[in-house]
C-alpha atoms as a PDB file:
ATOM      1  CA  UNK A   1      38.037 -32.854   1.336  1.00  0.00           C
ATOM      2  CA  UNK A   2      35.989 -30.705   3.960  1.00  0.00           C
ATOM      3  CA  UNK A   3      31.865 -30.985   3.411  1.00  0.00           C
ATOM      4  CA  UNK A   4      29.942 -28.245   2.444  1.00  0.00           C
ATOM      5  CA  UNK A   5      28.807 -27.774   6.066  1.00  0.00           C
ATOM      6  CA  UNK A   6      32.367 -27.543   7.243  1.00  0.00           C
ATOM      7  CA  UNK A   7      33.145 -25.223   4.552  1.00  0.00           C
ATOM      8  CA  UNK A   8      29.844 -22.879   5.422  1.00  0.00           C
ATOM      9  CA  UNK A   9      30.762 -23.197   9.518  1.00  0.00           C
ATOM     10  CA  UNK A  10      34.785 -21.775   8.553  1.00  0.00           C
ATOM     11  CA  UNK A  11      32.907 -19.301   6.621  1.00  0.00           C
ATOM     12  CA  UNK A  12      30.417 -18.051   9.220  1.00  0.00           C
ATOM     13  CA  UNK A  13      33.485 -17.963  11.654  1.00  0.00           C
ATOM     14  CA  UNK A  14      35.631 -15.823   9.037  1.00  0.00           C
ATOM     15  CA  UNK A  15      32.611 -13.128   9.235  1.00  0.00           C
ATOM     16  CA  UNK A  16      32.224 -13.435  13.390  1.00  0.00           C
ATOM     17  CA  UNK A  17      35.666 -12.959  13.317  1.00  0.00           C
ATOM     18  CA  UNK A  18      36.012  -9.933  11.103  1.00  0.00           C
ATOM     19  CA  UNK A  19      32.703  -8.137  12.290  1.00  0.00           C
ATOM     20  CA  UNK A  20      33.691  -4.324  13.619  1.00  0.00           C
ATOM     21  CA  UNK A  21      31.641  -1.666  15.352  1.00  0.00           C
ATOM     22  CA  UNK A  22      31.356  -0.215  11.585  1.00  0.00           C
ATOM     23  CA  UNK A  23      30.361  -3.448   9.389  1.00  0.00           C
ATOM     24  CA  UNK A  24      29.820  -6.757   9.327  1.00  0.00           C
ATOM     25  CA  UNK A  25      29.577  -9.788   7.164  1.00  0.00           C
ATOM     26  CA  UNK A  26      26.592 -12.158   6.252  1.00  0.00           C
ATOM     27  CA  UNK A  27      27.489 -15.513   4.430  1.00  0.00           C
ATOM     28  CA  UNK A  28      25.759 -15.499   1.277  1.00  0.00           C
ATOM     29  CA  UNK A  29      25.988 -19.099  -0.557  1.00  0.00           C
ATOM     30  CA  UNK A  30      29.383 -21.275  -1.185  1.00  0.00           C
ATOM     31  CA  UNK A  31      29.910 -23.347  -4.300  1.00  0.00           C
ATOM     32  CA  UNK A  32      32.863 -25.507  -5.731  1.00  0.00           C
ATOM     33  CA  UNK A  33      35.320 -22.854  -6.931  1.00  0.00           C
ATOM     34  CA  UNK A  34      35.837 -22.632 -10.968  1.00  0.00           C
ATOM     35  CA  UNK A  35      38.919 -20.923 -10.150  1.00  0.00           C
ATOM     36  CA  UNK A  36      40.935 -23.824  -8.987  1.00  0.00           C
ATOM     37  CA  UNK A  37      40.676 -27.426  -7.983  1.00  0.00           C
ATOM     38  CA  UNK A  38      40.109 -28.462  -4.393  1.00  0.00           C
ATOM     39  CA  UNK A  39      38.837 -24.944  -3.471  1.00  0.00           C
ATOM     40  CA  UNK A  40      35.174 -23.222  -2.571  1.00  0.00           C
ATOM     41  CA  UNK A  41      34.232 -20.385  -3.131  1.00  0.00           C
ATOM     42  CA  UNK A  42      32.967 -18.395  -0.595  1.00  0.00           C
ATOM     43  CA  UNK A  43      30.714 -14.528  -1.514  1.00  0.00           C
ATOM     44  CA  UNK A  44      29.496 -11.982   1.650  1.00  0.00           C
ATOM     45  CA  UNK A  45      27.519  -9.658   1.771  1.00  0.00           C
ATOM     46  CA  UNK A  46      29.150  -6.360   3.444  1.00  0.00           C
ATOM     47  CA  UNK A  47      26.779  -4.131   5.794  1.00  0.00           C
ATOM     48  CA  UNK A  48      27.788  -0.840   7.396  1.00  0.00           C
ATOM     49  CA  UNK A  49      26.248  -0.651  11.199  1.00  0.00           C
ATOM     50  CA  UNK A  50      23.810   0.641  10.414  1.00  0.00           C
ATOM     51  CA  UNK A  51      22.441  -2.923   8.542  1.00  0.00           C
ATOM     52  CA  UNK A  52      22.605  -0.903   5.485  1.00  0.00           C
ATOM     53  CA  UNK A  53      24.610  -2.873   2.667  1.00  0.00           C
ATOM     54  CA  UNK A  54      27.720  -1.125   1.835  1.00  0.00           C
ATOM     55  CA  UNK A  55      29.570  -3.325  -0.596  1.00  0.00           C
ATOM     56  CA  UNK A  56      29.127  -6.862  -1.788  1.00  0.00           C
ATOM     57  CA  UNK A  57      29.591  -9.135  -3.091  1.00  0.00           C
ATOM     58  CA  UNK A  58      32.974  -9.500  -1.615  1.00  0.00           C
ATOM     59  CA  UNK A  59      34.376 -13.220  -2.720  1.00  0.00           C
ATOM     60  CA  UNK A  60      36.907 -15.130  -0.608  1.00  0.00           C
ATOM     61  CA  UNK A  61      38.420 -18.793  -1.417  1.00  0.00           C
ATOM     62  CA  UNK A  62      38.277 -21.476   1.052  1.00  0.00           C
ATOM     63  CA  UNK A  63      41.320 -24.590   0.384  1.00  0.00           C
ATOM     64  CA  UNK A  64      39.220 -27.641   0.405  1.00  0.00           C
ATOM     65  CA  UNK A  65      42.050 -29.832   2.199  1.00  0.00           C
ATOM     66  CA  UNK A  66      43.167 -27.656   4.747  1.00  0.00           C
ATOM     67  CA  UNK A  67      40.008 -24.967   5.252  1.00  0.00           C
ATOM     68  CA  UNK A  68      42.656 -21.911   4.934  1.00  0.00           C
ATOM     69  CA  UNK A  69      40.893 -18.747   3.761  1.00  0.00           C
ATOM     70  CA  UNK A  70      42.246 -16.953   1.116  1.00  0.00           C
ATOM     71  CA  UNK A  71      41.288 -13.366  -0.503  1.00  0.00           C
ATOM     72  CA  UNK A  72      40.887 -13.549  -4.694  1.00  0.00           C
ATOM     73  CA  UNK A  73      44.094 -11.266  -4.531  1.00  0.00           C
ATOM     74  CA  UNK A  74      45.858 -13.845  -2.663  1.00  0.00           C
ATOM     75  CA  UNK A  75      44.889 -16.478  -4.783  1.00  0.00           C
ATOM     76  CA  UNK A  76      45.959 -14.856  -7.879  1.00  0.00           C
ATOM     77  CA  UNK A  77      49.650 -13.760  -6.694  1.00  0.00           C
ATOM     78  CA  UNK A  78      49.941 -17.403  -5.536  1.00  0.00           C
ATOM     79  CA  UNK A  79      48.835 -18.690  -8.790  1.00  0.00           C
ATOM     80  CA  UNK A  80      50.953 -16.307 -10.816  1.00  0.00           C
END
């Protein structure tokens, strides 16, 4: 099981990787997910460019084991 400190550094990568030239991401807080066992998740905060927050929080769900990232939509379908 990844540490919480390997879980927040995949996180902070996730929102380097997915900033644009029109918003960005700013890790918020990760906690052992409720939704399912060996999972974190993972909540953003969602800023346009200019710093002005646009949506948030937006939630994503880190695998514990192998530190794949995973929207709430994904993890539903796969759970259905």
């Amino acid at each position: 099981m990844l540490t919480e400190k390997e879980i927040i550094d995949i996180a902070n990568n996730y929102a380097n990787l997915h900033k644009s030239e029109y918003f960005s991401l700013q890790y918020c807080f990760a906690r052992i997910s409720q939704f399912g066992d060996g999972y974190w998740d993972v909540t953003f905060k969602v800023f346009n460019e200019n710093g002005n927050e646009i949506e948030g929080p937006l939630l994503v769900v880190i695998n514990g084991d192998t530190g794949r990232i995973s929207t709430m939509e994904e993890m539903i379908l796969e759970h259905l």
